[in-house]
Protein backbone atom coordinates (compact mmCIF):
# COMPACT_ATOMS: atom_id res chain seq x y z
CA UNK A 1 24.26 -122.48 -17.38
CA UNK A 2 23.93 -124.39 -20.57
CA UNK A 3 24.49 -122.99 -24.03
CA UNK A 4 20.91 -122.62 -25.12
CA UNK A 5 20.22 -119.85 -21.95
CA UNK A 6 23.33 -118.37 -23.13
CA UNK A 7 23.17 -118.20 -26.40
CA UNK A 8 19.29 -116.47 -25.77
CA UNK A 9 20.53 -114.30 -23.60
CA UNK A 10 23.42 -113.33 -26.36
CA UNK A 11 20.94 -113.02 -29.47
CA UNK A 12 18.51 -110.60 -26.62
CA UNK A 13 21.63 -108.47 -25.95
CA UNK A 14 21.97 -108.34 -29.46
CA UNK A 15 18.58 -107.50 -30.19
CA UNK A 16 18.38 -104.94 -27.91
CA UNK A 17 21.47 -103.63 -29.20
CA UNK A 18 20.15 -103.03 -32.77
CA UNK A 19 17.05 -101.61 -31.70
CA UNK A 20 18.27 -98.78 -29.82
CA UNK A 21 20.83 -98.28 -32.62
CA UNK A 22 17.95 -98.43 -35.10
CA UNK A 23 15.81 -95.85 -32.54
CA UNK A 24 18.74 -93.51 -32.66
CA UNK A 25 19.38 -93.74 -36.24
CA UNK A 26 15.72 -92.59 -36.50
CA UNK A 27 16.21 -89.49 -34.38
CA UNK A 28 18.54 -88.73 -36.15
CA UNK A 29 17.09 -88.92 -39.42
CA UNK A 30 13.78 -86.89 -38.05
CA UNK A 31 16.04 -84.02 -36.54
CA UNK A 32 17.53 -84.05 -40.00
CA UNK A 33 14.23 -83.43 -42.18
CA UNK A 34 13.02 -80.90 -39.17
CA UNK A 35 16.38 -79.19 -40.29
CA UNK A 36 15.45 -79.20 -43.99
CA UNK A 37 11.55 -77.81 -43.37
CA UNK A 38 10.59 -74.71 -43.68
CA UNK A 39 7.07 -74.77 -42.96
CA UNK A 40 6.20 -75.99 -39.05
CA UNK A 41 4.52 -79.02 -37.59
CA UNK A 42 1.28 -76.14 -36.37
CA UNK A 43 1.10 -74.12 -39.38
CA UNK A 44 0.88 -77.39 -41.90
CA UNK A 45 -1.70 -78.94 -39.52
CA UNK A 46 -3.72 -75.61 -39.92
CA UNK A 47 -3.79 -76.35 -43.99
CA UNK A 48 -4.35 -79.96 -43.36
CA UNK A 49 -7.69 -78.97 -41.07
CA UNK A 50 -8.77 -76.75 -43.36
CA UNK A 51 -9.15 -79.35 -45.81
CA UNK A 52 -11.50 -81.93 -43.26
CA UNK A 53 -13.79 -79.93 -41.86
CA UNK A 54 -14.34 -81.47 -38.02
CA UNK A 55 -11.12 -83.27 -38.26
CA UNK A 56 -9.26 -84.84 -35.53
CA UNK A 57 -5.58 -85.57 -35.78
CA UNK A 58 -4.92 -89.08 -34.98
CA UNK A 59 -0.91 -89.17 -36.50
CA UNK A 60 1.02 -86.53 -37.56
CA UNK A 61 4.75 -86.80 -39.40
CA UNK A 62 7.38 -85.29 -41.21
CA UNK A 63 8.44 -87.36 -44.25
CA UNK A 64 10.03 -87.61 -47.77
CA UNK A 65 7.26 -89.36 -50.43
CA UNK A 66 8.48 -89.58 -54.06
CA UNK A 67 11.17 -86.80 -53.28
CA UNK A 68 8.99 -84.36 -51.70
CA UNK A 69 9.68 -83.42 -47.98
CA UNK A 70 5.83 -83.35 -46.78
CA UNK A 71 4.18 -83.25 -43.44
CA UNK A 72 1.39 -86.02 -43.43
CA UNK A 73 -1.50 -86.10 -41.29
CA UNK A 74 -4.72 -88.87 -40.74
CA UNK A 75 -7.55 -87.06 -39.90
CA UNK A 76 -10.49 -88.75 -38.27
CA UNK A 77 -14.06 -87.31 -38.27
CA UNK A 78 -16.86 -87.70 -36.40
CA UNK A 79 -19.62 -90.04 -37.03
CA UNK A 80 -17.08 -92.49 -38.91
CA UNK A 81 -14.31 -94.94 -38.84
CA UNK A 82 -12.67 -94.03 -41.95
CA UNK A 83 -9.29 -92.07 -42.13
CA UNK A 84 -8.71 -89.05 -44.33
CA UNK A 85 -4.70 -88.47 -45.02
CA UNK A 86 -3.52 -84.80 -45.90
CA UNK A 87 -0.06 -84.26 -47.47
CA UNK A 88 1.32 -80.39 -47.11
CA UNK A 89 4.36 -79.38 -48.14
CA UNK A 90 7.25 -79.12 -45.80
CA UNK A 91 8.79 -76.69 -47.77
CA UNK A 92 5.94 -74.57 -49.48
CA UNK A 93 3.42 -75.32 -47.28
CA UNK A 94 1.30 -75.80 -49.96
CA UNK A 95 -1.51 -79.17 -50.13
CA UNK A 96 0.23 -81.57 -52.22
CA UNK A 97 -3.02 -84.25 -51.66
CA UNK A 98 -5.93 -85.18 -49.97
CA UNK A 99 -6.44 -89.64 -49.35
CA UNK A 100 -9.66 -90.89 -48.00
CA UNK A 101 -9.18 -94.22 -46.27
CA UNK A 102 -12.18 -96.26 -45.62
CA UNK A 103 -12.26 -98.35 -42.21
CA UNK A 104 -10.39 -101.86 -42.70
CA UNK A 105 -9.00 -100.87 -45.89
CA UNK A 106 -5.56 -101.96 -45.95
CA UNK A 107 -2.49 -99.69 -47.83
């Protein structure tokens, strides 16, 4: 073998190596925000729902924006390609705010 195969094969090992580590690291982190919320995954999506009427959930997650532990959902409606995002609170349950999104807009 020469030392270029090796050395790819190394910095692939490697790479692999920090992703899983990375992927764990994230499970982690979501198993400890599901700790910390006290509202669930269902009953937040029923607020968020409430709020776009027709609404589709595309994504769904648990999060921490500006301090705030929030579930946030995009919502897609019929009839269009643009994205509405509803933040609930993970802890109160209550809407913290409602983002519409047109198609190909970019964050």
């Amino acid at each position: 073998m020469n030392k270029q195969t090796i050395l790819s094969g190394t910095l692939a090992a490697v790479l692999l190596a920090v992703g899983a580590i990375g992927c764990e690291s994230e499970k982690a982190g979501q198993a400890e925000l599901q700790a910390q919320a006290k509202v669930t995954k269902d009953q937040a999506q029923a607020t968020a729902l409430a709020k776009v009427p027709n609404g589709t959930v595309k994504e769904a997650e648990l999060e921490k924006e500006k301090g705030k532990l929030i579930w946030s959902f995009d919502l897609s409606t019929p009839d269009t390609k643009d994205t509405t995002e509803v933040n609930v609170d993970a802890i109160t349950g209550e809407l913290v705010n409602v983002e519409h999104e047109k198609a190909g807009d970019k964050d």
